[in-house]
C-alpha atoms as a PDB file:
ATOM      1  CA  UNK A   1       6.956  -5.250  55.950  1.00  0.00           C
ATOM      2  CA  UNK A   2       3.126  -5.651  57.894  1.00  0.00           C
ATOM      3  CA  UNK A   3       3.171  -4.930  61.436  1.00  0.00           C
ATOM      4  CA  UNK A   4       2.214  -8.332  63.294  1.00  0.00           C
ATOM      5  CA  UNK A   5       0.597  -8.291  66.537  1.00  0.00           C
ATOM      6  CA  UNK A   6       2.562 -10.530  68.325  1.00  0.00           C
ATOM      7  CA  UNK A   7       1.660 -12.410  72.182  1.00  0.00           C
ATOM      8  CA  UNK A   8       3.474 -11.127  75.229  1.00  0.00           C
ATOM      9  CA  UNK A   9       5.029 -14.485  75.773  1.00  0.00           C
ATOM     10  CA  UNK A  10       6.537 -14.375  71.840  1.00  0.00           C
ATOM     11  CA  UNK A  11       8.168 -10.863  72.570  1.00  0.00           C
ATOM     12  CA  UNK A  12      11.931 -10.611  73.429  1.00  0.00           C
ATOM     13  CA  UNK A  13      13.384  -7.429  74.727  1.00  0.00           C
ATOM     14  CA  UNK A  14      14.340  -6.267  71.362  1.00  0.00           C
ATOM     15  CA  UNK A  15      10.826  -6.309  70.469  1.00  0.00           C
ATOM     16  CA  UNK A  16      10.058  -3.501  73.253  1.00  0.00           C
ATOM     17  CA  UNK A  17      13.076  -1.814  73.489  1.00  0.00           C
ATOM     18  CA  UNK A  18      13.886   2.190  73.227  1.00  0.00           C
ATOM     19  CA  UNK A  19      16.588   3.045  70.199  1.00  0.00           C
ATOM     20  CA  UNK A  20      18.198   4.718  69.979  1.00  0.00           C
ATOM     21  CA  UNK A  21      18.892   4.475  73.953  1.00  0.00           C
ATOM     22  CA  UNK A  22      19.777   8.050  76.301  1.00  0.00           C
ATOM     23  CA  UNK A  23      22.761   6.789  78.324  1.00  0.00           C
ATOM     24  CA  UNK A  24      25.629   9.444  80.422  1.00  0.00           C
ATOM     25  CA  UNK A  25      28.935   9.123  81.343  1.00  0.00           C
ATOM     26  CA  UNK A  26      30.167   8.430  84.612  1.00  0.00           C
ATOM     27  CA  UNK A  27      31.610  11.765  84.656  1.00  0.00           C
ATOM     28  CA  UNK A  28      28.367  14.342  83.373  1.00  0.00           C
ATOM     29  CA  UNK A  29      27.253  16.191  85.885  1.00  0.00           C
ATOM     30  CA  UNK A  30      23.946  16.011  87.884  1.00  0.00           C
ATOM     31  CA  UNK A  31      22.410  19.169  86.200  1.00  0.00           C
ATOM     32  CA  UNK A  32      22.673  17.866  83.085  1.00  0.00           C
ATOM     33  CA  UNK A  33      21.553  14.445  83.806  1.00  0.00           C
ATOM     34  CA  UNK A  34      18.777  15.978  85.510  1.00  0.00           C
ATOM     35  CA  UNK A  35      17.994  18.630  82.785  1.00  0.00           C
ATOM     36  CA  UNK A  36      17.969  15.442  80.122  1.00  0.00           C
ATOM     37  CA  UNK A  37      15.931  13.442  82.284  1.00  0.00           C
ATOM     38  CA  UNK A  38      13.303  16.470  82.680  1.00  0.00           C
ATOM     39  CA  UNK A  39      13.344  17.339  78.865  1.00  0.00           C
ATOM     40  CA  UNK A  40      12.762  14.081  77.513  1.00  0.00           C
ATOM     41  CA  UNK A  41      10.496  12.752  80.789  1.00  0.00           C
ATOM     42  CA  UNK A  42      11.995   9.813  81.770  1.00  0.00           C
ATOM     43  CA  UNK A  43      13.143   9.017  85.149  1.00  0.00           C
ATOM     44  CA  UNK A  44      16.682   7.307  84.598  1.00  0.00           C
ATOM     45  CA  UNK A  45      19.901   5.952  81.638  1.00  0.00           C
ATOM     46  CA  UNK A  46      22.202   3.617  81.937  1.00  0.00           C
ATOM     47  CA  UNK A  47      25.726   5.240  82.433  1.00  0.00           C
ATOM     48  CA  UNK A  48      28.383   3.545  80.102  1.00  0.00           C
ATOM     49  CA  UNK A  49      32.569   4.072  80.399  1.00  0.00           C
ATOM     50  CA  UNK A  50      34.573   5.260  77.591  1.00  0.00           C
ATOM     51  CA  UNK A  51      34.631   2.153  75.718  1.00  0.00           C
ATOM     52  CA  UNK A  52      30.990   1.932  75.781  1.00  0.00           C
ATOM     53  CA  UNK A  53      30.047  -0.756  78.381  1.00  0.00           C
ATOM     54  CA  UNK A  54      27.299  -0.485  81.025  1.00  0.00           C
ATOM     55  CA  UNK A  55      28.591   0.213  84.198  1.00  0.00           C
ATOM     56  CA  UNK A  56      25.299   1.553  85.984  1.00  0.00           C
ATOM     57  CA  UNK A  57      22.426   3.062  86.021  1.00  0.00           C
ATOM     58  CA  UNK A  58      21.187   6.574  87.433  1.00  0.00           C
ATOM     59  CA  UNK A  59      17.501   7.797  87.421  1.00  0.00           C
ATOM     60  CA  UNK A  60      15.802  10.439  89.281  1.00  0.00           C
ATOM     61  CA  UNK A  61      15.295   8.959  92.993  1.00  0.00           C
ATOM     62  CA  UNK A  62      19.293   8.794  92.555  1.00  0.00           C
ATOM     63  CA  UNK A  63      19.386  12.100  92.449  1.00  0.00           C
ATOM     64  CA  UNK A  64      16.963  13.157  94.470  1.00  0.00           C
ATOM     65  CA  UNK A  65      18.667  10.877  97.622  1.00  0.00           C
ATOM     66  CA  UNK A  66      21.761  12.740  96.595  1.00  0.00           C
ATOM     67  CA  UNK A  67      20.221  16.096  96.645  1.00  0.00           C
ATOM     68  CA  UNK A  68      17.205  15.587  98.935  1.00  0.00           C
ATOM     69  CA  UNK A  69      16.994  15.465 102.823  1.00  0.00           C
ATOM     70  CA  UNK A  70      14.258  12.867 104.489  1.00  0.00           C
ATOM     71  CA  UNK A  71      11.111  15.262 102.632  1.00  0.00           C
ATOM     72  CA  UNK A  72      12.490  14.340  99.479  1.00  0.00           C
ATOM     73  CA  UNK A  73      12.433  10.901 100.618  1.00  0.00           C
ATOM     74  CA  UNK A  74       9.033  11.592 101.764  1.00  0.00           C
ATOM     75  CA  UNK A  75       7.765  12.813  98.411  1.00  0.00           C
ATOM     76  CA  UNK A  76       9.354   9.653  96.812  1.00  0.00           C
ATOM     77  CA  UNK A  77       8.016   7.278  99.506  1.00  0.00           C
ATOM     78  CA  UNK A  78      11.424   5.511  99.433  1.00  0.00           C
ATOM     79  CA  UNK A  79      13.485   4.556 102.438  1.00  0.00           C
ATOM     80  CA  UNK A  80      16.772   5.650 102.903  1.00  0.00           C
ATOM     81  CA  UNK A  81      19.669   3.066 101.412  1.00  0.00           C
ATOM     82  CA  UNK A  82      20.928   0.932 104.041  1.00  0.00           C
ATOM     83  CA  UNK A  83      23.565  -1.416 104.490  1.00  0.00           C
ATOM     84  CA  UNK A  84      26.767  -1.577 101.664  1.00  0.00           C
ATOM     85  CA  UNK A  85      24.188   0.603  99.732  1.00  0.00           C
ATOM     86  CA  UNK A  86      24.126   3.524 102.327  1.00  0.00           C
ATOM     87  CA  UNK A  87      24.761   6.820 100.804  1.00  0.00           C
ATOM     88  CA  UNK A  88      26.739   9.931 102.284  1.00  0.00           C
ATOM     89  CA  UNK A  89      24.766  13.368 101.358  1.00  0.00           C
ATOM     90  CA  UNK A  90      26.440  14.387  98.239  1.00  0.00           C
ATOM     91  CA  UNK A  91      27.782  18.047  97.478  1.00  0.00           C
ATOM     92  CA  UNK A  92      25.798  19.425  94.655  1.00  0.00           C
ATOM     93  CA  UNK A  93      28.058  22.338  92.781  1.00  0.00           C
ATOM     94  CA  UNK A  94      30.460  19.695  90.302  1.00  0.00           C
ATOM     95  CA  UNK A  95      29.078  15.889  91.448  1.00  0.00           C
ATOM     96  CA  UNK A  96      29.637  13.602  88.851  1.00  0.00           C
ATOM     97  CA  UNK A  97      26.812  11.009  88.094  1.00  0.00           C
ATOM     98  CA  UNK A  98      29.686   8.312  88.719  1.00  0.00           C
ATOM     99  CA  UNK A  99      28.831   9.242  92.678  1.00  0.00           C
ATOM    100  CA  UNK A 100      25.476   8.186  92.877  1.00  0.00           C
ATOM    101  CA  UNK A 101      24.743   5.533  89.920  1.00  0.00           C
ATOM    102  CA  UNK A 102      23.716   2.443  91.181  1.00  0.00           C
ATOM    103  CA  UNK A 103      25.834  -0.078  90.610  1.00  0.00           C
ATOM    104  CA  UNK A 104      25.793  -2.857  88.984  1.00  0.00           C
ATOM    105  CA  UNK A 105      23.590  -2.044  86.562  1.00  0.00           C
ATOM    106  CA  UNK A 106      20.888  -5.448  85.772  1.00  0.00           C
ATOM    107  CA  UNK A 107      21.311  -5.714  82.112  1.00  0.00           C
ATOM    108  CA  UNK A 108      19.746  -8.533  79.543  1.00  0.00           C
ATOM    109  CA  UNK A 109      20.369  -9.232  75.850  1.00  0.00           C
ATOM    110  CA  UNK A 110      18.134  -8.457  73.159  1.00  0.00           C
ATOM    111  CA  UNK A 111      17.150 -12.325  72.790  1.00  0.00           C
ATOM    112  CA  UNK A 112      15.665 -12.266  76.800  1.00  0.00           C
ATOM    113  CA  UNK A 113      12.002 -13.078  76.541  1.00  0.00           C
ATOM    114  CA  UNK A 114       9.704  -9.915  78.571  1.00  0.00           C
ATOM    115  CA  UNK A 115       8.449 -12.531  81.327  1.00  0.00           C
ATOM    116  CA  UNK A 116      12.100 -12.393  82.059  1.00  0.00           C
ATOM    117  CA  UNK A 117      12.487  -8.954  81.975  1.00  0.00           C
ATOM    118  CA  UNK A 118       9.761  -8.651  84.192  1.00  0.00           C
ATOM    119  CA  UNK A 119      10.608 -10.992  86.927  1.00  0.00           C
ATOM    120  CA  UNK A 120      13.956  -8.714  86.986  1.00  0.00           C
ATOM    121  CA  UNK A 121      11.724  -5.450  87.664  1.00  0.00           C
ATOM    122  CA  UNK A 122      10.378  -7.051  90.356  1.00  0.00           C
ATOM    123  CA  UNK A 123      12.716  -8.938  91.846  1.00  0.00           C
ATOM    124  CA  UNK A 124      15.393  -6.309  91.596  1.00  0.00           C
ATOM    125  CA  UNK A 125      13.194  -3.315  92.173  1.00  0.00           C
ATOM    126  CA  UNK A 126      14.175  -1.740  89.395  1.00  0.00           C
ATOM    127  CA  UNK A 127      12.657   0.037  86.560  1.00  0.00           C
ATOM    128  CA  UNK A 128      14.497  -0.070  83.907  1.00  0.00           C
ATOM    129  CA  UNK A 129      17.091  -2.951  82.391  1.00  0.00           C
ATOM    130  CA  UNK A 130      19.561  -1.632  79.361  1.00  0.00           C
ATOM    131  CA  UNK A 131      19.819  -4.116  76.834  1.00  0.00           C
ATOM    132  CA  UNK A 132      23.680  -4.568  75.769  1.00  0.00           C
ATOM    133  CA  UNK A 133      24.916  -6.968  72.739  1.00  0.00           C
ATOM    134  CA  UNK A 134      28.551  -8.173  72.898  1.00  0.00           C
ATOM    135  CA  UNK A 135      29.632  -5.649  75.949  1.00  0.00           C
ATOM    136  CA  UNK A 136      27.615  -2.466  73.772  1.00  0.00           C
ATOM    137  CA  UNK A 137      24.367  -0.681  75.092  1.00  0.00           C
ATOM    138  CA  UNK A 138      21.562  -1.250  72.085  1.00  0.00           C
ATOM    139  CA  UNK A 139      18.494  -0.272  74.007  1.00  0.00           C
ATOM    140  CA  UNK A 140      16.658   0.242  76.916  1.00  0.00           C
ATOM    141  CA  UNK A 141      13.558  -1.611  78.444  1.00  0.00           C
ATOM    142  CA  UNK A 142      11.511   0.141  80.714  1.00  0.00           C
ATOM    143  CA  UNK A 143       8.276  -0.820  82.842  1.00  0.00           C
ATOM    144  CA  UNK A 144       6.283   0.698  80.512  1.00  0.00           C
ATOM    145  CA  UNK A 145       7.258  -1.174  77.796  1.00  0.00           C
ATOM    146  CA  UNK A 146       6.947  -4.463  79.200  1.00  0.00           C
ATOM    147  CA  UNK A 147       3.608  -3.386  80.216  1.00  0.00           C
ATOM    148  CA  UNK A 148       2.647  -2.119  76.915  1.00  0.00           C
ATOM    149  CA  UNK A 149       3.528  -5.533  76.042  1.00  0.00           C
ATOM    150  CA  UNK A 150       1.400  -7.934  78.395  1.00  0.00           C
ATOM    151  CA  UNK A 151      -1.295  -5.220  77.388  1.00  0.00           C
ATOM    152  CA  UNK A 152      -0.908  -6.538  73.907  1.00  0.00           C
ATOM    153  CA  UNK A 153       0.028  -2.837  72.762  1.00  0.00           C
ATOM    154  CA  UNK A 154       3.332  -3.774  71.196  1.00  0.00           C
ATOM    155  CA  UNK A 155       3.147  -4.641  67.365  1.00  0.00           C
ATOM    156  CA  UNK A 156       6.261  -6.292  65.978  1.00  0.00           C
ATOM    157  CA  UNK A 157       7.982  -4.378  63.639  1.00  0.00           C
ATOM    158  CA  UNK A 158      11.453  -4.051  61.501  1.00  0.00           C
ATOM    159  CA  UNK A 159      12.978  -2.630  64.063  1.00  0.00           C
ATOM    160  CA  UNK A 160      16.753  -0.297  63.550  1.00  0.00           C
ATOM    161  CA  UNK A 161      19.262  -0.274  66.262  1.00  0.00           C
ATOM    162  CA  UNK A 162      20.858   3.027  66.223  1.00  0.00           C
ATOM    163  CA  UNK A 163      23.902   3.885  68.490  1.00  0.00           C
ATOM    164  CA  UNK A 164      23.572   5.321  72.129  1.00  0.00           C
ATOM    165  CA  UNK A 165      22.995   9.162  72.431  1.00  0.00           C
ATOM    166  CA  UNK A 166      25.191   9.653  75.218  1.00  0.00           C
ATOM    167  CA  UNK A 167      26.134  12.992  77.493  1.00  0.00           C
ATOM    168  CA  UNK A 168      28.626  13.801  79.750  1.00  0.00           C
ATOM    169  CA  UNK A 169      31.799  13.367  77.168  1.00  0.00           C
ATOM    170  CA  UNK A 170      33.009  16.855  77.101  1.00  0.00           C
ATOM    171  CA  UNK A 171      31.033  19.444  75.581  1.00  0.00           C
ATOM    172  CA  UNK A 172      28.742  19.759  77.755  1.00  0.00           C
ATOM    173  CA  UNK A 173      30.866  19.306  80.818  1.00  0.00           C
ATOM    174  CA  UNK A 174      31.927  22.987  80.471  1.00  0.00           C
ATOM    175  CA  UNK A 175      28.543  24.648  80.928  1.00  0.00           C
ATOM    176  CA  UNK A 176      28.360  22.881  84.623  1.00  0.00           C
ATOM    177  CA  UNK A 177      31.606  23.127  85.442  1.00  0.00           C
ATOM    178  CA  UNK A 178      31.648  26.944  85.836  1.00  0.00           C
ATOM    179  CA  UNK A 179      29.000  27.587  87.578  1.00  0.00           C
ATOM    180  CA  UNK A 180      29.267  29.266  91.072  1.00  0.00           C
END
């Protein structure tokens, strides 16, 4: 099938979306959330539960708030969280992602048009929105992408949605855990 060149206001999020989409469990370890994030430079995943549904979303100023004193938040330019989303310094040896994600996670279905997606960036402050069909992560839609596409970069495509890659189920658990 010919690549179309399609106008921002045709494209839907599963025009733009990342698939297959790098998501954690609640239960994966900063180190190796931080160690994906660094190795495959992006700044944040959606974490989904056992069953596969989106219950947040961490990213990189997540972990530096939960690392970080205020020159972290200095470097970021970021205020510190305040009201019901204040945040208690963390411990770093053994936290779990599931104590800094930021919950609830803004999520959108494959069918949302980008100006959408867009007005939830903004509004929301956030930089990312996973896309989720019938409870299940199928992508990811970052600011990039959604300015790719009022850039008129994005060319529509046939398009494969391929399961999550997700860490933090088991495996990997074991090379944090024992480390003193």
């Amino acid at each position: 099938m010919k690549d179309v060149i399609q106008r921002p206001d045709e494209l839907r999020a599963f025009d733009i979306m990342s698939t297959p989409a790098l998501a954690c469990r609640p239960e994966a370890f900063f180190e190796e959330v931080a160690e994906l994030l660094a190795d495959r430079e992006i700044s944040g995943m959606p974490v989904v539960s056992g069953d596969g549904e989106v219950v947040g979303v961490v990213s990189e100023r997540d972990l530096a708030h939960a690392l970080g004193g205020p020159l972290i938040r200095l470097v970021l330019r970021r205020p510190v969280h305040t009201g019901p989303f204040l945040r208690s310094p963390v411990a770093r040896e053994g936290s779990r992602v599931q104590d800094i994600m930021t919950t609830p996670a803004m999520l959108a279905h494959p069918d949302t048009p980008v100006r959408t997606l867009a007005e939830i960036m903004v509004k929301e402050q956030v930089n990312r929105v996973p896309i989720v069909r019938a409870n299940s992560l199928v992508g990811v839609v970052t600011r990039g992408d959604v300015l790719a596409a009022v850039a008129g970069i994005v060319q529509g495509s046939v398009k494969l949605v391929q399961p999550p890659v997700i860490i933090g189920s088991g495996l990997q658990d074991t090379k944090f855990a024992n480390r003193d």
